[in-house]
N, C-alpha and C. Protein backbone atom coordinates (compact mmCIF):
# COMPACT_ATOMS: atom_id res chain seq x y z
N UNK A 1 -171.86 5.77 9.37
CA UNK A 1 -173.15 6.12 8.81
C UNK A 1 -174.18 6.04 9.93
N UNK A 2 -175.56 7.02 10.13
CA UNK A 2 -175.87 7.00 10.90
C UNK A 2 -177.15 8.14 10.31
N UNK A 3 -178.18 7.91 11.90
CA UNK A 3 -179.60 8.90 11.15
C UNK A 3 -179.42 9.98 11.99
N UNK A 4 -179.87 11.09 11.23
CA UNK A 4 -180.33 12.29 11.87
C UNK A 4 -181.91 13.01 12.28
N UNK A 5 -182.01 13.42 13.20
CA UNK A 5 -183.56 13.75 13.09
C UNK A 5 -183.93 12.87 13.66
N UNK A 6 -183.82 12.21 14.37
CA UNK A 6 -184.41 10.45 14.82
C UNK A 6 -185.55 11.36 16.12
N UNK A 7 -185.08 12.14 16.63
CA UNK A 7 -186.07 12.19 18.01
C UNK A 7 -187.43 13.42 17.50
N UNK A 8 -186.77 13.88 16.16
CA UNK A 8 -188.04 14.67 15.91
C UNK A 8 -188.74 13.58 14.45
N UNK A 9 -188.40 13.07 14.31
CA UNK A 9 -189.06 11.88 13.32
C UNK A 9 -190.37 11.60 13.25
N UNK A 10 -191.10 10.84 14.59
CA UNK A 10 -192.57 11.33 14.80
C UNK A 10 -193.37 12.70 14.18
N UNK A 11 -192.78 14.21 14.70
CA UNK A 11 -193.23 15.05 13.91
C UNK A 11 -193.08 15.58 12.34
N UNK A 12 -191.81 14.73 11.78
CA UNK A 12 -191.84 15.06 10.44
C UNK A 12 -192.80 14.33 10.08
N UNK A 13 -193.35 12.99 10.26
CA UNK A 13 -193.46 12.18 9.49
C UNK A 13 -195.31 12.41 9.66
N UNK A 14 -195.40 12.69 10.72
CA UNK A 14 -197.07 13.50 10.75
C UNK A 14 -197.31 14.52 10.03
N UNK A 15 -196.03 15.42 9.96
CA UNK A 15 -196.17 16.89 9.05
C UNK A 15 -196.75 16.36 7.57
N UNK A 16 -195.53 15.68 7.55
CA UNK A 16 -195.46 15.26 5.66
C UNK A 16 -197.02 14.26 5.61
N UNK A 17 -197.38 13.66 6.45
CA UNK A 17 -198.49 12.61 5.90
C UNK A 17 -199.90 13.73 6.03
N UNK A 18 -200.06 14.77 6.85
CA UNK A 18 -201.08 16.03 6.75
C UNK A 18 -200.67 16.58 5.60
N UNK A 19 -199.42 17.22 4.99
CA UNK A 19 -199.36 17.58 3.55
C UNK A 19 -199.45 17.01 2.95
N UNK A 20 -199.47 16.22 2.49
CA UNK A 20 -199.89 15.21 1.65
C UNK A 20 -201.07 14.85 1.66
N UNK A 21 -202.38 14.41 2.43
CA UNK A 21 -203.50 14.39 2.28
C UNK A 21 -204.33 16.04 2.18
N UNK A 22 -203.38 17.06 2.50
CA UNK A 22 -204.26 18.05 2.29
C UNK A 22 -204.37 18.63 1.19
N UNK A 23 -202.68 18.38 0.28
CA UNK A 23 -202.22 19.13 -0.93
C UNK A 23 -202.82 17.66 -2.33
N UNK A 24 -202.22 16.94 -1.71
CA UNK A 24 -202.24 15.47 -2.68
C UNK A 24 -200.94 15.13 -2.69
N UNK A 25 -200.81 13.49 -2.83
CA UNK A 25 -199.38 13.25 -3.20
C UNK A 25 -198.50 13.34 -4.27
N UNK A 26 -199.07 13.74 -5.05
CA UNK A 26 -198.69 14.16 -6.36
C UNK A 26 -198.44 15.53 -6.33
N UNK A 27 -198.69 16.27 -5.62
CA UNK A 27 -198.27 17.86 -5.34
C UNK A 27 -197.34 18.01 -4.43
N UNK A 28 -195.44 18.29 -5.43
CA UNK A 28 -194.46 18.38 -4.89
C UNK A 28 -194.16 19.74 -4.00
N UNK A 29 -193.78 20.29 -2.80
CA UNK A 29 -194.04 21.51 -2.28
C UNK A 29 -192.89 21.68 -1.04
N UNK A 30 -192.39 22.82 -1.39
CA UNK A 30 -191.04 22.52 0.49
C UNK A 30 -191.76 22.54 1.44
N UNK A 31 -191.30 21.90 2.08
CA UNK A 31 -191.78 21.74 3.65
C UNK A 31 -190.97 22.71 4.45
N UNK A 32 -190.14 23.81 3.94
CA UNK A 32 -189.50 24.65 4.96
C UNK A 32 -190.51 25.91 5.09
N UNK A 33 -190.93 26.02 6.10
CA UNK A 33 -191.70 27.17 6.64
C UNK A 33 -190.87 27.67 8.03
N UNK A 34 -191.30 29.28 8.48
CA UNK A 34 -190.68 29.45 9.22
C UNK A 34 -191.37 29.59 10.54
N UNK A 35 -190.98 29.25 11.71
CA UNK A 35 -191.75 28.71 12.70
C UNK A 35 -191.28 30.11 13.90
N UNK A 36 -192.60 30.01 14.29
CA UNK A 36 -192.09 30.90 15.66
C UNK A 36 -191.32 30.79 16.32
N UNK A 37 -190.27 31.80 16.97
CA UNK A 37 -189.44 32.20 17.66
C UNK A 37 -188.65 31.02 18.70
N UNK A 38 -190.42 31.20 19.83
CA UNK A 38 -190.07 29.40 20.79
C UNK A 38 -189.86 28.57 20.38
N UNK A 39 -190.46 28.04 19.45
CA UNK A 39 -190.86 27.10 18.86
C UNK A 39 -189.57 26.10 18.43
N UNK A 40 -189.01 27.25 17.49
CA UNK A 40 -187.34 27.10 16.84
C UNK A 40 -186.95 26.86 17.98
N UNK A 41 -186.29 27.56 19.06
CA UNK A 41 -185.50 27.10 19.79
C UNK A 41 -185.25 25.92 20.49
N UNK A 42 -186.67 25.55 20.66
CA UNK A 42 -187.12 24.10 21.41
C UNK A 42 -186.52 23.30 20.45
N UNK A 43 -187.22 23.51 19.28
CA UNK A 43 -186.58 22.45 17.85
C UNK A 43 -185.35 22.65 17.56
N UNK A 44 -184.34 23.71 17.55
CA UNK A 44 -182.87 24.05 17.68
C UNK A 44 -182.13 22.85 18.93
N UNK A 45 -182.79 22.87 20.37
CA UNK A 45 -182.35 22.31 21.44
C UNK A 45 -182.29 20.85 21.21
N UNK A 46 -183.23 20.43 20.58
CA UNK A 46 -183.48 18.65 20.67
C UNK A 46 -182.34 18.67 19.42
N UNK A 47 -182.31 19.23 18.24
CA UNK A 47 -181.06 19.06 17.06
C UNK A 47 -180.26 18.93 17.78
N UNK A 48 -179.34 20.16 18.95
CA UNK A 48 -177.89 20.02 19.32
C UNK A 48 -177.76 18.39 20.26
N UNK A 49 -179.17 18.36 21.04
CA UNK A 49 -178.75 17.08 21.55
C UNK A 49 -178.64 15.97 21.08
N UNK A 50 -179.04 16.11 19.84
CA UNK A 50 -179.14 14.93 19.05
C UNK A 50 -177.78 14.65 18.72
N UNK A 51 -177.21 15.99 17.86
CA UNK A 51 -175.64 15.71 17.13
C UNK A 51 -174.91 15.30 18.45
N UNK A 52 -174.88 15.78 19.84
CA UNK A 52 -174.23 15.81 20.99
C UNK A 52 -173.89 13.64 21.06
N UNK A 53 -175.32 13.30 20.93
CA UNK A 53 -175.06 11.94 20.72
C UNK A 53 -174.56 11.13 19.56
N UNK A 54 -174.26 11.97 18.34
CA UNK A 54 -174.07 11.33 17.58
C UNK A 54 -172.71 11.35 17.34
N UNK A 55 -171.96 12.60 17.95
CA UNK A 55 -170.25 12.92 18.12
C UNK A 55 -169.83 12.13 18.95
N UNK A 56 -170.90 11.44 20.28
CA UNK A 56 -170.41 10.30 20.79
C UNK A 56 -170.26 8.94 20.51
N UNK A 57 -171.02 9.09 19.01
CA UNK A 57 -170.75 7.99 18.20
C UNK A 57 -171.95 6.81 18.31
N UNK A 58 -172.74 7.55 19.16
CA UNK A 58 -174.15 6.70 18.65
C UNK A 58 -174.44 6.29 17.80
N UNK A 59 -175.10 5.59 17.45
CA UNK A 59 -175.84 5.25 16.25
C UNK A 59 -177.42 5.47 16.30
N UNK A 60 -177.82 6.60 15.45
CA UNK A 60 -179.21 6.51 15.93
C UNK A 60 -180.28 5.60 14.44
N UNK A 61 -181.29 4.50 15.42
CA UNK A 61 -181.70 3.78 14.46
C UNK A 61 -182.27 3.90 13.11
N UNK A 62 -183.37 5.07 12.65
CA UNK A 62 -184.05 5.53 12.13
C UNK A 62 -183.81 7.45 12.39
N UNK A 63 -184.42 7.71 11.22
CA UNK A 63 -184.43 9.40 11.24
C UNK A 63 -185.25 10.10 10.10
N UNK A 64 -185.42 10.94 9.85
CA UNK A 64 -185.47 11.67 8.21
C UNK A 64 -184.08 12.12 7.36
N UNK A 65 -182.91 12.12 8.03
CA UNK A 65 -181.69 12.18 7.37
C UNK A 65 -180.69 11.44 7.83
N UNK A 66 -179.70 10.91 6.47
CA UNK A 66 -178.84 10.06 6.84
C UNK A 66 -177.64 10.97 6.51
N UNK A 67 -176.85 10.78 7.37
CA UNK A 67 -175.02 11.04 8.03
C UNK A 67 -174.20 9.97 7.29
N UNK A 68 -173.36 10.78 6.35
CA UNK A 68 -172.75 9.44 5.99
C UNK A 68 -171.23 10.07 5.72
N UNK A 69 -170.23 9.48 6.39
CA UNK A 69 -168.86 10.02 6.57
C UNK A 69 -168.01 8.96 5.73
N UNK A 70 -167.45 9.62 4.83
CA UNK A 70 -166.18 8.79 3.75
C UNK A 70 -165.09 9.44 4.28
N UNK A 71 -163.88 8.12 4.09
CA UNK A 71 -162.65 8.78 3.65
C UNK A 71 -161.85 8.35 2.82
N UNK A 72 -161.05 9.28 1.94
CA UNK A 72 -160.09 8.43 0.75
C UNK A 72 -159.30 7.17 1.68
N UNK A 73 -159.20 6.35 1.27
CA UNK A 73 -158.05 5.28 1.48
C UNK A 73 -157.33 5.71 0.80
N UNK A 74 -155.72 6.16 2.38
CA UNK A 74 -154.52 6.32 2.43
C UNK A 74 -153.47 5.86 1.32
């Protein structure tokens, strides 16, 4: 088990606290918008390096999503 998103975390967590004071917290709303071209890719690049550390079995401390791997017992 383990977090995902940990190195872009700072910017979710600014996103969501500006929606939220702009919309209200009581006004449920996706946060998926689609972002310019660069933009994505930059944010695409920090994702792969992220999983890159996490296939190495990092553990990353904090995130906006948690990784969580089961298996049946054999």
């Amino acid at each position: 088990m383990t977090f995902a998103n940990c190195l872009l975390f700072p910017l979710v967590l600014a996103s969501r606290l500006a929606e939220a004071l702009r919309r209200g917290a009581d006004e449920a709303r996706s946060s998926n918008r689609e972002l310019p071209g660069p933009l994505n890719a930059v944010l695409r690049r920090v994702l792969l390096s992220e999983a890159a550390l996490i296939r190495r079995g990092v553990n990353l401390p904090f995130g906006s999503s948690l990784i969580v791997v089961m298996r049946r017992p054999a």
